[in-house]
C-alpha atoms as a PDB file:
ATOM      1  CA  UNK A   1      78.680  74.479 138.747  1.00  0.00           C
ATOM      2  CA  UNK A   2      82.223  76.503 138.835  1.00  0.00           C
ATOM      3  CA  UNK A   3      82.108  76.403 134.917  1.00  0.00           C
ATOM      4  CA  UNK A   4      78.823  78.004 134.298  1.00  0.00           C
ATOM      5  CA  UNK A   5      79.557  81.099 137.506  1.00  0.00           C
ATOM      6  CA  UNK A   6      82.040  81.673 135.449  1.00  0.00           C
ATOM      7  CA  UNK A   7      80.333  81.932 132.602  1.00  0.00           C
ATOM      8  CA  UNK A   8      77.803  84.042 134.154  1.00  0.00           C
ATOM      9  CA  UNK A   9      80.196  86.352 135.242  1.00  0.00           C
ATOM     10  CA  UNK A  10      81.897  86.818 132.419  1.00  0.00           C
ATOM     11  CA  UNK A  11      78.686  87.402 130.449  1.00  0.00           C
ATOM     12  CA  UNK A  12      78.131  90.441 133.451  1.00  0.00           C
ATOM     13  CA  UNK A  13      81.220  91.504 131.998  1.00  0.00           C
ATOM     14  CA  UNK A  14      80.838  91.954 128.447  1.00  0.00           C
ATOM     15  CA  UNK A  15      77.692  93.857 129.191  1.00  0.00           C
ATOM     16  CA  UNK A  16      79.046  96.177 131.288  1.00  0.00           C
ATOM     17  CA  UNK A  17      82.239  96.652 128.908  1.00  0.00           C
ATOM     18  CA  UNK A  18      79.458  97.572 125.972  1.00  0.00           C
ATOM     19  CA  UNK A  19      77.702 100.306 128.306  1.00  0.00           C
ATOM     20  CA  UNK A  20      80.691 101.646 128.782  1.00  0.00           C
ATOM     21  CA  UNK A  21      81.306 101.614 125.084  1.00  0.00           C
ATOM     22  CA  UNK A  22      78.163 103.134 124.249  1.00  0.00           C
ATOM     23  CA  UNK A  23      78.386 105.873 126.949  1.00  0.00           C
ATOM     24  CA  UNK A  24      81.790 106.607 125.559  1.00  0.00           C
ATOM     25  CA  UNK A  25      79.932 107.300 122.310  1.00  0.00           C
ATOM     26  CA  UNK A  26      76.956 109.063 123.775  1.00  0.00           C
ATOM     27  CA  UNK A  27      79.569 111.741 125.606  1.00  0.00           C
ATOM     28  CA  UNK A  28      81.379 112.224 122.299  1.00  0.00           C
ATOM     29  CA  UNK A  29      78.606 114.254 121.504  1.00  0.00           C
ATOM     30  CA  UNK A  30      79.163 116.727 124.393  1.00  0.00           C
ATOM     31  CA  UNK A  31      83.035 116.385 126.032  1.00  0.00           C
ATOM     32  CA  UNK A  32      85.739 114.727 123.163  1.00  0.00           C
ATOM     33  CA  UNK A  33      88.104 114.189 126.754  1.00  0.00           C
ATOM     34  CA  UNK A  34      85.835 112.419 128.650  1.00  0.00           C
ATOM     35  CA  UNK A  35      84.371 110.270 125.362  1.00  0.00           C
ATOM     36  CA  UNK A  36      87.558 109.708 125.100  1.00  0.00           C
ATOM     37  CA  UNK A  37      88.325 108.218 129.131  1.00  0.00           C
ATOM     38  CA  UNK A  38      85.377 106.611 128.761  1.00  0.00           C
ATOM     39  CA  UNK A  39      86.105 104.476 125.736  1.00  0.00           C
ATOM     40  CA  UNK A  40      89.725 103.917 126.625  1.00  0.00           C
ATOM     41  CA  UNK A  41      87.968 102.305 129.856  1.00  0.00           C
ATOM     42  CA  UNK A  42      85.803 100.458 127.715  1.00  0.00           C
ATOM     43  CA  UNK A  43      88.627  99.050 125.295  1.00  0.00           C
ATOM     44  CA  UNK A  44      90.338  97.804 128.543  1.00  0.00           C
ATOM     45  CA  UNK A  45      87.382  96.305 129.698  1.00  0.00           C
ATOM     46  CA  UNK A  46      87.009  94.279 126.553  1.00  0.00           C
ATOM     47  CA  UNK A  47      91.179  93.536 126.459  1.00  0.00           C
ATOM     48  CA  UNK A  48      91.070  91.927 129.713  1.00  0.00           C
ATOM     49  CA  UNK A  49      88.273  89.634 129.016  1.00  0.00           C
ATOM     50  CA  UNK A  50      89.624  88.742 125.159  1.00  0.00           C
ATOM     51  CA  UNK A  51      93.445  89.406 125.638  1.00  0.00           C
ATOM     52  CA  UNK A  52      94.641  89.480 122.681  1.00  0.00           C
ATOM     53  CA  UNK A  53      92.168  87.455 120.472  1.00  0.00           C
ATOM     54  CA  UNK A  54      90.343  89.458 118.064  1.00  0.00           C
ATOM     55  CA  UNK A  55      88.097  91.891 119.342  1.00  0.00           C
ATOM     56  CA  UNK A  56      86.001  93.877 117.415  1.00  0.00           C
ATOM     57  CA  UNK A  57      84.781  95.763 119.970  1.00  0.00           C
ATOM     58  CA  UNK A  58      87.469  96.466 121.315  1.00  0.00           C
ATOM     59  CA  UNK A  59      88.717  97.790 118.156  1.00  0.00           C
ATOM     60  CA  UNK A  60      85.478  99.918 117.998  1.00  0.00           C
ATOM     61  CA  UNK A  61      86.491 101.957 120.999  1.00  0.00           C
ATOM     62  CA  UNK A  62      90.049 102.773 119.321  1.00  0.00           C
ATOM     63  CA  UNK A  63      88.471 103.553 116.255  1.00  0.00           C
ATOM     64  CA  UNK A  64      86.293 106.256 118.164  1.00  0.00           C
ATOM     65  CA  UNK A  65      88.785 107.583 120.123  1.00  0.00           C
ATOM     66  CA  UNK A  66      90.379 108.523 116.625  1.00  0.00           C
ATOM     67  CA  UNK A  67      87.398 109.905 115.453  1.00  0.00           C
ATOM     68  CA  UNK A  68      87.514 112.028 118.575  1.00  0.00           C
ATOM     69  CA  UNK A  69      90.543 113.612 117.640  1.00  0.00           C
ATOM     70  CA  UNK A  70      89.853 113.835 113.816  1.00  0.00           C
ATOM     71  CA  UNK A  71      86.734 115.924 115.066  1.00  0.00           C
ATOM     72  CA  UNK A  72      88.888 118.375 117.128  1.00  0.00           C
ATOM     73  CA  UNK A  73      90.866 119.260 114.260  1.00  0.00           C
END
């Protein structure tokens, strides 16, 4: 019973890390600063449930965050 709260929880987790990834990328649209808050949340949202496994989402968010600042420029 433990095993599968758990699970359930963690599931919670993931979703919430990819609205937070995709609202990172909807902002970058209007505000590069807070795109980029919000997808530095997201990335640690995704690095404390992975740690340091691979993560491609997690990855995703970095990958924006440059693109943020390639934009400014």
């Amino acid at each position: 019973m433990l095993k599968e709260e758990i699970y359930q929880g963690v599931k919670v987790n993931i979703k919430i890390a990819k609205l937070q990834l995709i609202k990172g990328l909807w902002t970058s649209k209007f505000s590069t600063e807070r795109s980029n808050e919000e997808l530095l949340l997201a990335y640690s949202l995704f690095f404390e449930l992975n740690g340091n496994m691979n993560n491609y989402f997690g990855a995703n968010c970095l990958l924006e965050v440059g693109n943020n600042y390639l934009r400014e420029n």
